[in-house]
C-alpha atoms as a PDB file:
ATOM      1  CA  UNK A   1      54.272 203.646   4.894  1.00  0.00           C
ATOM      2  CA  UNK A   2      52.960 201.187   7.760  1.00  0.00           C
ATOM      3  CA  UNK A   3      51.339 202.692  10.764  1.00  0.00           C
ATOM      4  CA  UNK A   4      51.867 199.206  12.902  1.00  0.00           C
ATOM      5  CA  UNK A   5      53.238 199.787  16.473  1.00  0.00           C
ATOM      6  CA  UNK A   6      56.922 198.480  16.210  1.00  0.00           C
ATOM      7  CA  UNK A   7      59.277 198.033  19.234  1.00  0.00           C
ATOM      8  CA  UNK A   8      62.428 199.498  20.025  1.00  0.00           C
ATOM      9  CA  UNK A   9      65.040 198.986  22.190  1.00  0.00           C
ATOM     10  CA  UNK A  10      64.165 197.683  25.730  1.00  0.00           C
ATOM     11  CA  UNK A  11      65.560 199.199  29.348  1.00  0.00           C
ATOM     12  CA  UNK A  12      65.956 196.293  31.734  1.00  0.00           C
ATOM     13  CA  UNK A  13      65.761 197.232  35.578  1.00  0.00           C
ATOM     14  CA  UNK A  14      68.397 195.139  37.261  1.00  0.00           C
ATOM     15  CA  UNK A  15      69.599 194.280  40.555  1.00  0.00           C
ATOM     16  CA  UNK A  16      72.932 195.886  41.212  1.00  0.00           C
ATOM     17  CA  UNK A  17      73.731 195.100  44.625  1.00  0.00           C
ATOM     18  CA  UNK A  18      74.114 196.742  47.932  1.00  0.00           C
ATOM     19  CA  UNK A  19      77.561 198.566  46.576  1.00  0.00           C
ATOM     20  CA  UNK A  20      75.401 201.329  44.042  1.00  0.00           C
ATOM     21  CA  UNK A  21      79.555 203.051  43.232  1.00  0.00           C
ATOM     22  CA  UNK A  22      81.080 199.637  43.224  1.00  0.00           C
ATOM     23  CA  UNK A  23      78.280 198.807  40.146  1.00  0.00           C
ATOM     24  CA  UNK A  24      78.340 202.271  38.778  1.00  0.00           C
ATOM     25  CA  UNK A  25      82.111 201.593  38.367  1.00  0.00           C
ATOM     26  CA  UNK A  26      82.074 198.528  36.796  1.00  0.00           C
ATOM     27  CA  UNK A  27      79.375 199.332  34.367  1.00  0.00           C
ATOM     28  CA  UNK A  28      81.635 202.810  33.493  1.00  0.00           C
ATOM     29  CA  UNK A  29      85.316 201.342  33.469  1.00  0.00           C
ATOM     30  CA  UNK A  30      84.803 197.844  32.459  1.00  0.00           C
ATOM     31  CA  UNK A  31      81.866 197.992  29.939  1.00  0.00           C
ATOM     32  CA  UNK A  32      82.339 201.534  28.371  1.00  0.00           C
ATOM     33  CA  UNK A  33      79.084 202.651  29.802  1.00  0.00           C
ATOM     34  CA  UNK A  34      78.197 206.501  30.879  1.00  0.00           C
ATOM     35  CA  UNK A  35      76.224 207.343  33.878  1.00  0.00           C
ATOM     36  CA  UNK A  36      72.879 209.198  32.469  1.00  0.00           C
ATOM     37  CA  UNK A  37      71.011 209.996  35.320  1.00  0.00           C
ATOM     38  CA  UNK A  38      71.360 209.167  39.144  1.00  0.00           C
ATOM     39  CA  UNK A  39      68.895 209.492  41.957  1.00  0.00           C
ATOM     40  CA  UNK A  40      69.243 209.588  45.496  1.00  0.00           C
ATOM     41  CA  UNK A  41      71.979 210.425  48.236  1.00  0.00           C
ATOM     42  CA  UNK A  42      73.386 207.831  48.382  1.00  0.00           C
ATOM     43  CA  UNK A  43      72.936 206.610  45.257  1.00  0.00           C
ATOM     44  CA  UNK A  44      69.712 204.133  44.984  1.00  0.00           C
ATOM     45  CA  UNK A  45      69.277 204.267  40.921  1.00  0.00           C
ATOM     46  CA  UNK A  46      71.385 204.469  38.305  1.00  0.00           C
ATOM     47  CA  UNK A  47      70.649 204.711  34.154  1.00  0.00           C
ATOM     48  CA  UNK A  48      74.114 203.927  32.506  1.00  0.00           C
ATOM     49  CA  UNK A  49      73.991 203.781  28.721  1.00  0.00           C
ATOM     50  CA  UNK A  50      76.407 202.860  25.964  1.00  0.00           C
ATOM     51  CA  UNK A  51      74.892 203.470  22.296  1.00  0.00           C
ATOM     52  CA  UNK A  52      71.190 202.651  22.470  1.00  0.00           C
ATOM     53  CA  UNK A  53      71.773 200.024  24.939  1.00  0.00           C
ATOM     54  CA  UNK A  54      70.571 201.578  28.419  1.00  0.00           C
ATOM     55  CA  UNK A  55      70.536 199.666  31.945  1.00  0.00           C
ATOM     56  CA  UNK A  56      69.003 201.257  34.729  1.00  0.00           C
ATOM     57  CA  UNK A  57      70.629 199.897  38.171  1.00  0.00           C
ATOM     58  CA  UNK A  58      68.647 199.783  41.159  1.00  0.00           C
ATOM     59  CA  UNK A  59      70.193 198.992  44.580  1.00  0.00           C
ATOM     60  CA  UNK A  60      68.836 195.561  45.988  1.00  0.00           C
ATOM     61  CA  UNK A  61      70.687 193.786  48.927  1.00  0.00           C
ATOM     62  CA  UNK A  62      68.931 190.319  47.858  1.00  0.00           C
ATOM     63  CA  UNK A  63      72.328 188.628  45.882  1.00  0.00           C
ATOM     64  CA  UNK A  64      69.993 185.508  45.325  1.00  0.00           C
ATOM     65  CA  UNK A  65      67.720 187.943  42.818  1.00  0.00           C
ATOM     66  CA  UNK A  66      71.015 189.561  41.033  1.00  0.00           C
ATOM     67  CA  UNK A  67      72.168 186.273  40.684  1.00  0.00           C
ATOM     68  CA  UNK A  68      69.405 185.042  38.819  1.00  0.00           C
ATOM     69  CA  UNK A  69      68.710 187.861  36.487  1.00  0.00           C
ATOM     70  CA  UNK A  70      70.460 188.061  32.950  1.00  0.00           C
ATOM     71  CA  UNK A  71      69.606 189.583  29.750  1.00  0.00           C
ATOM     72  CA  UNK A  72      70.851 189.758  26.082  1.00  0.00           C
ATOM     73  CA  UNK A  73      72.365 192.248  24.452  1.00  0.00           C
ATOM     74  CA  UNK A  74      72.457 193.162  20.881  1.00  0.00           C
ATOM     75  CA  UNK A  75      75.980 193.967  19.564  1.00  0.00           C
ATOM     76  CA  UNK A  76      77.149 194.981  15.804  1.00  0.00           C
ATOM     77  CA  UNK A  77      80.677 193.629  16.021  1.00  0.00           C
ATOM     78  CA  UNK A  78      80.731 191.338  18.326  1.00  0.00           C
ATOM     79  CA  UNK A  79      84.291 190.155  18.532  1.00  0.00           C
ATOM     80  CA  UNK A  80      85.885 193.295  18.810  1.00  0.00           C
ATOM     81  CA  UNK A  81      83.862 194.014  21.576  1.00  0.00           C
ATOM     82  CA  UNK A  82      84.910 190.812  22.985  1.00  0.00           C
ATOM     83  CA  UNK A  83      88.662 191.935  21.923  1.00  0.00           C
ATOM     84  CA  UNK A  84      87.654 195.193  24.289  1.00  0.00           C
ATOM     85  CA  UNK A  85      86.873 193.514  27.317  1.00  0.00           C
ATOM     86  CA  UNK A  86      90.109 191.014  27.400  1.00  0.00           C
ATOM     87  CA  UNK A  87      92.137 194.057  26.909  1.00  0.00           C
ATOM     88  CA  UNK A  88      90.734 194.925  30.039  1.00  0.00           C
ATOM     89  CA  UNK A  89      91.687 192.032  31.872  1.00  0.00           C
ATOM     90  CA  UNK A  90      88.757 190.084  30.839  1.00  0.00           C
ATOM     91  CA  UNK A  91      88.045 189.406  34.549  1.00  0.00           C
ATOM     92  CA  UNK A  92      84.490 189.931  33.917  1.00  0.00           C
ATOM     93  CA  UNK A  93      84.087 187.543  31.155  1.00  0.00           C
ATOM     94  CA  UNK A  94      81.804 184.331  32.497  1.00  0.00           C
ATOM     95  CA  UNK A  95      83.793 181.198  32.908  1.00  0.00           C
ATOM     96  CA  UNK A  96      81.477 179.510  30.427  1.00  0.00           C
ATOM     97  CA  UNK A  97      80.923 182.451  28.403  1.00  0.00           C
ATOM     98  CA  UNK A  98      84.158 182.773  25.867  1.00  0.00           C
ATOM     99  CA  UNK A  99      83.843 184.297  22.570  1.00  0.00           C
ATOM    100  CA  UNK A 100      81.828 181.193  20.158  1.00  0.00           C
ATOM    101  CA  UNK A 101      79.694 180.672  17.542  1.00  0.00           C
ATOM    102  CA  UNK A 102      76.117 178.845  19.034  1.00  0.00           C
ATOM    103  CA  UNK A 103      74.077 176.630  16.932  1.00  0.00           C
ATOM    104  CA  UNK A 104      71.242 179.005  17.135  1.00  0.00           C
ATOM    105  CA  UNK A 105      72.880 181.506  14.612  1.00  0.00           C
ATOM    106  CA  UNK A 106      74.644 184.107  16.866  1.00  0.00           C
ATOM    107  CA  UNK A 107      78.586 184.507  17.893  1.00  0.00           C
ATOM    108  CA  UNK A 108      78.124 185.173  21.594  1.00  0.00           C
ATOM    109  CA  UNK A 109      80.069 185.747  24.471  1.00  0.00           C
ATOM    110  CA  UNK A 110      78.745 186.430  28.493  1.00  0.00           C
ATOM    111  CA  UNK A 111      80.160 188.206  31.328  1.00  0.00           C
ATOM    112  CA  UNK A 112      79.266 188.333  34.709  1.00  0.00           C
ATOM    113  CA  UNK A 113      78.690 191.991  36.820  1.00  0.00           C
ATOM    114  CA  UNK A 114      79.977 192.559  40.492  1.00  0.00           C
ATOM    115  CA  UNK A 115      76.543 191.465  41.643  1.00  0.00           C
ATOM    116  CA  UNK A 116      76.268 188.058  39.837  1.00  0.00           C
ATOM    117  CA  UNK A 117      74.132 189.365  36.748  1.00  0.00           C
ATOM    118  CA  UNK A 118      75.154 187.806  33.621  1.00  0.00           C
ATOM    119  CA  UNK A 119      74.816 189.563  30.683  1.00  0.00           C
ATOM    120  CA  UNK A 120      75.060 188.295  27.437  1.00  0.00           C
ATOM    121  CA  UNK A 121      76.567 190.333  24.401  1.00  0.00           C
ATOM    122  CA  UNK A 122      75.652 188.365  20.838  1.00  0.00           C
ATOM    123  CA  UNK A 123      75.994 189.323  17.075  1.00  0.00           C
ATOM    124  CA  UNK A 124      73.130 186.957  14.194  1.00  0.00           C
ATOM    125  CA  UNK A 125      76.035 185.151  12.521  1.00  0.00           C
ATOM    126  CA  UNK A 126      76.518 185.623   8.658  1.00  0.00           C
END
């Protein structure tokens, strides 16, 4: 048995906007998240988390900051989770992000959150 430090998951801090219920919401309803912790009154900091996967939201008015952030997401089962979010109206799904297969290995697919972050949910291809 190895002793060597080995990394886990990661926690991104990201932008969420000015509207902290509006992204608490989205995060909830659209992407099947659950609010873990909250802090402030009104709401300045959010931790949602779905499976390992956990986001922590912090209110920020700049939309040129959320607009530049995105991050990837590691997803077994990636097209069902795709199938999830059209069944949902699929509004959120990036207009250049549909469900495909990239030529770096991974089936992929992006959406974008009510403050402009995109977020991208990908599966290693077999």
């Amino acid at each position: 048995m190895s002793n060597s430090p080995r990394l886990g998951n990661i926690s991104p801090i990201v932008p969420a906007g000015s509207d902290m219920e509006k992204a608490i919401a989205f995060y909830e309803s659209q992407l099947g998240f659950l609010t873990i912790h909250t802090e402030g009154n009104p709401v300045t900091m959010a931790v949602v988390k779905r499976d390992s996967a956990e986001i922590f939201l912090q209110k920020n008015d700049d939309k040129h900051l959320a607009q530049g952030t995105a991050f990837r997401v590691h997803v077994e089962h990636v097209e069902q989770l795709y199938e999830e979010f059209q069944a949902k109206g699929g509004e959120m799904i990036h207009p250049n992000g549909q469900l495909e297969m990239k030529p770096w290995g991974t089936t992929e697919f992006a959406i974008l959150d009510p403050a402009g972050i995109c977020i991208t949910f990908y599966e290693f291809s077999k």
